[in-house]
C-alpha atoms as a PDB file:
ATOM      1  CA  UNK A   1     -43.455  -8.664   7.414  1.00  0.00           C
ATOM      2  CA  UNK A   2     -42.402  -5.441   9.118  1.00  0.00           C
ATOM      3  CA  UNK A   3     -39.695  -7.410  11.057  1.00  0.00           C
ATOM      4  CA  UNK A   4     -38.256  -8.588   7.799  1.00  0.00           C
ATOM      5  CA  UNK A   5     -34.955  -7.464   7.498  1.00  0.00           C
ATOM      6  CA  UNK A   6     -33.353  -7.031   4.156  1.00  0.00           C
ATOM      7  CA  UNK A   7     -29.529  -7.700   3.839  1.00  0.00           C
ATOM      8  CA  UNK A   8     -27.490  -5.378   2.569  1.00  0.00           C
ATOM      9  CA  UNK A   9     -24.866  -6.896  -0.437  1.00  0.00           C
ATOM     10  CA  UNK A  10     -21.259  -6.137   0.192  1.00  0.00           C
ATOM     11  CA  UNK A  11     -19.612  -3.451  -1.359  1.00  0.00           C
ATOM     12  CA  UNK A  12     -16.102  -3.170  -2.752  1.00  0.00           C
ATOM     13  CA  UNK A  13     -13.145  -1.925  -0.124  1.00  0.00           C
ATOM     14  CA  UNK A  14     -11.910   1.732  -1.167  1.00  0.00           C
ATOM     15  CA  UNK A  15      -9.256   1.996   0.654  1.00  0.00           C
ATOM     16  CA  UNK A  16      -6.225  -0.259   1.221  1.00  0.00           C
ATOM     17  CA  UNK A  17      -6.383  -0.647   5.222  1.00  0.00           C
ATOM     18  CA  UNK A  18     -10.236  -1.849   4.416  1.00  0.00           C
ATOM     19  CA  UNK A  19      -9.422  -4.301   1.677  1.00  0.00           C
ATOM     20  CA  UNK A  20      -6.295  -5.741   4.319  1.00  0.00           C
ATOM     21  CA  UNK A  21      -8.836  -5.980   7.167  1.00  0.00           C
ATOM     22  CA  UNK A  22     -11.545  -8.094   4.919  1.00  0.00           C
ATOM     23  CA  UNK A  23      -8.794 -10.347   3.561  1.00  0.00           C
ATOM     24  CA  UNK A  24      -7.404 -10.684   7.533  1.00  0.00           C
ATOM     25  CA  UNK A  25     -10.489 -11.261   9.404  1.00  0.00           C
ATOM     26  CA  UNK A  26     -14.068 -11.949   7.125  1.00  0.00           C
ATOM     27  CA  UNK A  27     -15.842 -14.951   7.382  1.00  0.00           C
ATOM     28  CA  UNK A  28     -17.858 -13.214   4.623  1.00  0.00           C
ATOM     29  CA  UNK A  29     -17.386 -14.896   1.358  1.00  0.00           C
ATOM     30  CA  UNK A  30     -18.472 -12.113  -0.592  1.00  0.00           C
ATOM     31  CA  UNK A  31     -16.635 -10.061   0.920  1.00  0.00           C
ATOM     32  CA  UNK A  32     -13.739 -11.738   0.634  1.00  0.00           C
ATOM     33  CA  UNK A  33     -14.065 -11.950  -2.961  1.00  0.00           C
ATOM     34  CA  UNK A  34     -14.699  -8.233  -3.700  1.00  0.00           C
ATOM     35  CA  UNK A  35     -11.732  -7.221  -1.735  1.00  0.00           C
ATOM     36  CA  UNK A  36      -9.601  -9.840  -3.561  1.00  0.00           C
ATOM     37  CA  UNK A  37     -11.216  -8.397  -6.946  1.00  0.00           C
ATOM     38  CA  UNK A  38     -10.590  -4.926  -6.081  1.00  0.00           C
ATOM     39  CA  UNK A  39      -6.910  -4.949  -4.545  1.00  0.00           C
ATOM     40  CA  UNK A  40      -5.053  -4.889  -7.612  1.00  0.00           C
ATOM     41  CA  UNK A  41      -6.849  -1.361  -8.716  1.00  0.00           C
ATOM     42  CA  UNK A  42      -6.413  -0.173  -4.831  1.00  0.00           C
ATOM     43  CA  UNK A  43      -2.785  -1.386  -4.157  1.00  0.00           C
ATOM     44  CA  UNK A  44      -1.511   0.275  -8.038  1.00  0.00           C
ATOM     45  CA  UNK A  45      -3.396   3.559  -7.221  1.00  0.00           C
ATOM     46  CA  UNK A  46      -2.787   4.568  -3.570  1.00  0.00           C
ATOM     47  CA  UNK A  47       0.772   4.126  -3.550  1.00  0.00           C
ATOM     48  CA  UNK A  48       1.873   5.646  -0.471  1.00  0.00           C
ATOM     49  CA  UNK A  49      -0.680   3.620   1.726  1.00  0.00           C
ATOM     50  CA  UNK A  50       0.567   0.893   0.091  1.00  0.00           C
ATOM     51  CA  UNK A  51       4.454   1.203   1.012  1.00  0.00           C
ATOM     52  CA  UNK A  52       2.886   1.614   4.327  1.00  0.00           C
ATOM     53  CA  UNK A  53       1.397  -1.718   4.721  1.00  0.00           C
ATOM     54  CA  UNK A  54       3.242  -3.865   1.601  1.00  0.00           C
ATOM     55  CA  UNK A  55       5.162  -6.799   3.705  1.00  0.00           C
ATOM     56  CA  UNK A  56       2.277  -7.200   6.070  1.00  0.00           C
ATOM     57  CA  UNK A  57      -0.042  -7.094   2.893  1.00  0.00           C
ATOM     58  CA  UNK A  58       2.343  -9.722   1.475  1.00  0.00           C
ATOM     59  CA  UNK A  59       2.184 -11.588   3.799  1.00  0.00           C
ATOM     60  CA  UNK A  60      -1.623 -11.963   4.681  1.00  0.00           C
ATOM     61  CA  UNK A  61      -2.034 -13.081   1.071  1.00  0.00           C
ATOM     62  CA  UNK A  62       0.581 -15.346   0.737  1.00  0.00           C
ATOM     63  CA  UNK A  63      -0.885 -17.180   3.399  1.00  0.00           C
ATOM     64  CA  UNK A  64      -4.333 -16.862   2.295  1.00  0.00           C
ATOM     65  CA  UNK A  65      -6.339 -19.811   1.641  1.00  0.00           C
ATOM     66  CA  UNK A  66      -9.681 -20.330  -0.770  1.00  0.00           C
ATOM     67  CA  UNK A  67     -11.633 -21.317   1.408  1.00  0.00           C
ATOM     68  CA  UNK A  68     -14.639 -20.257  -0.261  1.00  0.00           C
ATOM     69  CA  UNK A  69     -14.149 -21.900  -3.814  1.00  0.00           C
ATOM     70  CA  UNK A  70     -13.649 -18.249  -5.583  1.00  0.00           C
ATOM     71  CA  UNK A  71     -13.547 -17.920  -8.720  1.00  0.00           C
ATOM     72  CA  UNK A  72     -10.088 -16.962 -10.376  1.00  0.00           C
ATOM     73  CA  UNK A  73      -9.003 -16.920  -6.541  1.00  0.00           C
ATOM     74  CA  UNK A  74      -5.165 -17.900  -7.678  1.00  0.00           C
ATOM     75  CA  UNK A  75      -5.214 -15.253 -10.061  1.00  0.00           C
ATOM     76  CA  UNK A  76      -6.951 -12.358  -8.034  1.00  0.00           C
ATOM     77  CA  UNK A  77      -4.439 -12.998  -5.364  1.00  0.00           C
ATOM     78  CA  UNK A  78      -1.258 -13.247  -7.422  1.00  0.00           C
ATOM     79  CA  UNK A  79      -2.504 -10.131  -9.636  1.00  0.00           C
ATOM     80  CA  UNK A  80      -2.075  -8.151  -6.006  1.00  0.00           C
ATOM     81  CA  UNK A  81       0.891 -10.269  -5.115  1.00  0.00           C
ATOM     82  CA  UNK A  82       2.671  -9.145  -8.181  1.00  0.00           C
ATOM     83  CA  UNK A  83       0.577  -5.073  -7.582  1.00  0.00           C
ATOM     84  CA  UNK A  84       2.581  -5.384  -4.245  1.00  0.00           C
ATOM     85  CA  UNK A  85       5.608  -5.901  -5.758  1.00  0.00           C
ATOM     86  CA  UNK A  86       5.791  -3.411  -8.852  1.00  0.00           C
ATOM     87  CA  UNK A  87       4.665  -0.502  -5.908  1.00  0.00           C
ATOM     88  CA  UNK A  88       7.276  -1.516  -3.173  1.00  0.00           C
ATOM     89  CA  UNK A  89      10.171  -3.602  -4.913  1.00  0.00           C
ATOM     90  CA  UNK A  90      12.252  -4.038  -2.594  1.00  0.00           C
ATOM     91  CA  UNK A  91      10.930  -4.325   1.234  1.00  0.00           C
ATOM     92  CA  UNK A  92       8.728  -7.051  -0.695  1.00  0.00           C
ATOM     93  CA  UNK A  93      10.776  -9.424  -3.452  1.00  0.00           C
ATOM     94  CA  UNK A  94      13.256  -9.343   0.022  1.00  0.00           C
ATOM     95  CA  UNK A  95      10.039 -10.721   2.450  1.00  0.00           C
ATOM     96  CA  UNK A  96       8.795 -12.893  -0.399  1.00  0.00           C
ATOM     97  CA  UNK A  97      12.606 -14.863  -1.286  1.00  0.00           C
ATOM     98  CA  UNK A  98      13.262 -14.564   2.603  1.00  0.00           C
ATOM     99  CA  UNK A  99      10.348 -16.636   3.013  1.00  0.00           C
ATOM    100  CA  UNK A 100      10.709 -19.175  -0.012  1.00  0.00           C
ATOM    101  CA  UNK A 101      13.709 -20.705   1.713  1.00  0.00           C
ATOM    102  CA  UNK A 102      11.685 -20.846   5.154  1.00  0.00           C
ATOM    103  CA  UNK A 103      10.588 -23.712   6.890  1.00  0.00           C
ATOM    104  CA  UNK A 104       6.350 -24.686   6.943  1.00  0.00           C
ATOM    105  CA  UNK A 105       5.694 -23.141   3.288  1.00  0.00           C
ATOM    106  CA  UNK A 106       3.731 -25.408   0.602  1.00  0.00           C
ATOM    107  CA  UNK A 107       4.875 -25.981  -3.114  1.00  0.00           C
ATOM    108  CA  UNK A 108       1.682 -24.189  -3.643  1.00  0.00           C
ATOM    109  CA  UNK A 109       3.163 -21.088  -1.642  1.00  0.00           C
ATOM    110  CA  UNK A 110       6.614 -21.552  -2.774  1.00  0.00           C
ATOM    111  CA  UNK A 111       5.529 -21.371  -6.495  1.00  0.00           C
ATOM    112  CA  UNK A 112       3.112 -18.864  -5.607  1.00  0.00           C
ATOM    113  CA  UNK A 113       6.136 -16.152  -4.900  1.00  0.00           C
ATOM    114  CA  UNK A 114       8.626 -17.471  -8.058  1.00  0.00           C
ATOM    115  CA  UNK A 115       5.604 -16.508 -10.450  1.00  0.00           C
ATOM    116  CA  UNK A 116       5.434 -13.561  -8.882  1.00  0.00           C
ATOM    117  CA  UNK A 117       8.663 -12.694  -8.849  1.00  0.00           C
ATOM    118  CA  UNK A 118       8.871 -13.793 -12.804  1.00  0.00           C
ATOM    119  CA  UNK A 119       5.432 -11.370 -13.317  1.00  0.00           C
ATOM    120  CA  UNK A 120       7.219  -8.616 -11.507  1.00  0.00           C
ATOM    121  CA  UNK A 121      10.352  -9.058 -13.999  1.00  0.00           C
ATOM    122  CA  UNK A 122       7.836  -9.252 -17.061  1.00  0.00           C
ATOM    123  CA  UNK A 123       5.919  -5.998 -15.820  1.00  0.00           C
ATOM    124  CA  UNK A 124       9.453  -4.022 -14.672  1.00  0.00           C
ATOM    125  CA  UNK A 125      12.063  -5.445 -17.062  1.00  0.00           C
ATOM    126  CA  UNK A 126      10.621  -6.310 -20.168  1.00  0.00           C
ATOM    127  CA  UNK A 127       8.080  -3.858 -20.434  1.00  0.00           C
ATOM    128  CA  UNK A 128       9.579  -2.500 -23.185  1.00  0.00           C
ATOM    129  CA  UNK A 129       9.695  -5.733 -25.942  1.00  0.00           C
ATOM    130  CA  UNK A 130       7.229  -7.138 -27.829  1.00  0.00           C
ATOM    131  CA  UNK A 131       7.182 -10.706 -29.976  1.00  0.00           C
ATOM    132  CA  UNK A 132       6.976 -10.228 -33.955  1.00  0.00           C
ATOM    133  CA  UNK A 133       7.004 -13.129 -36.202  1.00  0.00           C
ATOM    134  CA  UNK A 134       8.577 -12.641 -39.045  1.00  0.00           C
ATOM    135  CA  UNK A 135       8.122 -13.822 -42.830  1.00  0.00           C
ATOM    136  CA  UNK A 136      10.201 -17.059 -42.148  1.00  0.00           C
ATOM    137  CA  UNK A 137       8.139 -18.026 -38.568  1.00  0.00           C
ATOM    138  CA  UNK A 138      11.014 -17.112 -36.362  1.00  0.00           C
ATOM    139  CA  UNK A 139       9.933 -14.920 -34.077  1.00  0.00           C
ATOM    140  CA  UNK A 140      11.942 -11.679 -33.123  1.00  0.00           C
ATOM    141  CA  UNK A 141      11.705  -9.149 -30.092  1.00  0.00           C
ATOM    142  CA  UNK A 142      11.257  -5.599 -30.951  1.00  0.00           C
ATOM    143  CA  UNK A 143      11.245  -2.676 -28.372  1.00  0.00           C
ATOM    144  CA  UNK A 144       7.488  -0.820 -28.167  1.00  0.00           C
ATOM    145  CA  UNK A 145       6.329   1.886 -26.107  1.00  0.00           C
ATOM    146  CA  UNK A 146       3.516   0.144 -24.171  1.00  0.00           C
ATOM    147  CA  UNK A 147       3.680  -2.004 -21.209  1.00  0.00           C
ATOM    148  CA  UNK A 148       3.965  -5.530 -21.630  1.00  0.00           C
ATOM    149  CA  UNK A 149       1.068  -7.073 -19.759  1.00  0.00           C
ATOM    150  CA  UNK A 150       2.224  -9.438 -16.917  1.00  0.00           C
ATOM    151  CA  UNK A 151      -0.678 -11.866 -18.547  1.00  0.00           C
ATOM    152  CA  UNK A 152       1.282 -11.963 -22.011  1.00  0.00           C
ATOM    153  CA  UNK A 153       4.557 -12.768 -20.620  1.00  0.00           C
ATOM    154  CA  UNK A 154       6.276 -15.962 -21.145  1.00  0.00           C
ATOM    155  CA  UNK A 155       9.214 -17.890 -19.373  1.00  0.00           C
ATOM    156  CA  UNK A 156      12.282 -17.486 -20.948  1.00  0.00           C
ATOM    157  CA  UNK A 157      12.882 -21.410 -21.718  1.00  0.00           C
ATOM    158  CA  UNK A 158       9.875 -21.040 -24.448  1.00  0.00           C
ATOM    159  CA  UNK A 159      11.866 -18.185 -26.247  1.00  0.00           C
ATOM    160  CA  UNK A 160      15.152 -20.109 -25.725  1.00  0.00           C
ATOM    161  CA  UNK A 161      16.262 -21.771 -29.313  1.00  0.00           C
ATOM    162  CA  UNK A 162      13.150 -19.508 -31.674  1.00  0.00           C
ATOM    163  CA  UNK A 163      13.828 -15.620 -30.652  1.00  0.00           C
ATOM    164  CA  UNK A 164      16.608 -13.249 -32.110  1.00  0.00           C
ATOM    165  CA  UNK A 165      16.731 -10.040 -29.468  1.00  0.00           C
ATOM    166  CA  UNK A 166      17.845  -6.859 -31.117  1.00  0.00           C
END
């Protein structure tokens, strides 16, 4: 019993280098997970570290696989796809479209980067509309103050023929 060794759980990456390394090289599934979990916190808060590393970060989880049956795995790793994006615009919509017209990419991958690329435009240019319905069903856009959540936005083809934007 005294040579029983007790194994320690995984903890959450703090920094952003740490959650890039465990997403690069870990054959730990748990540790995979909490680092997927945790990026999107990590990536929105340390924003100069993340400018640092944002295409290679990019990349590594565009080409990341689930090979551990996650849960939410899609959604973790666009949620820091689309983190990625709102902190370093440009250096990574121009890796992400340079790559969609690139050889040796899936439709998985290649729809992976336009719904980021429609999150990003929800979070960055619509931030600042909201849907109302009004007495007679239709709805209408009014401005607000607060964010619109990249969760609550919708493509623009199922606003098309019901929305009035003023």
């Amino acid at each position: 019993m005294s040579a029983d060794q007790v194994k320690q759980k995984a903890t959450p990456p703090r920094y952003v280098r740490d959650c890039l390394d465990a997403l690069m090289s870990s054959d730990d599934p748990e540790r995979v997970e909490l680092s997927l979990q945790a990026a999107d916190g990590l990536l929105r808060r340390n924003i100069s570290t993340t400018r640092e590393v944002s295409v290679q970060f990019s990349k590594v989880l565009l080409h990341l696989e689930d090979r551990y049956n996650i849960t939410g795995f899609y959604t973790l790793r666009q949620n820091a796809m689309v983190a990625l994006a709102i902190t370093h615009t440009q250096p990574v919509v121009e890796y992400l479209t340079a790559e969609f017209y690139s050889l040796n990419y899936s439709l998985r991958q290649r729809l992976d980067i336009l719904e980021v690329t429609w999150n990003l435009s929800c979070e960055v240019g619509v931030s600042n509309l909201r849907l109302i319905h009004s007495p007679t069903t239709m709805p209408i856009l009014r401005t607000r103050s607060m964010p619109l959540s990249s969760r609550h936005c919708t493509p623009p083809s199922m606003h098309c023929n019901k929305s009035v934007w003023i």
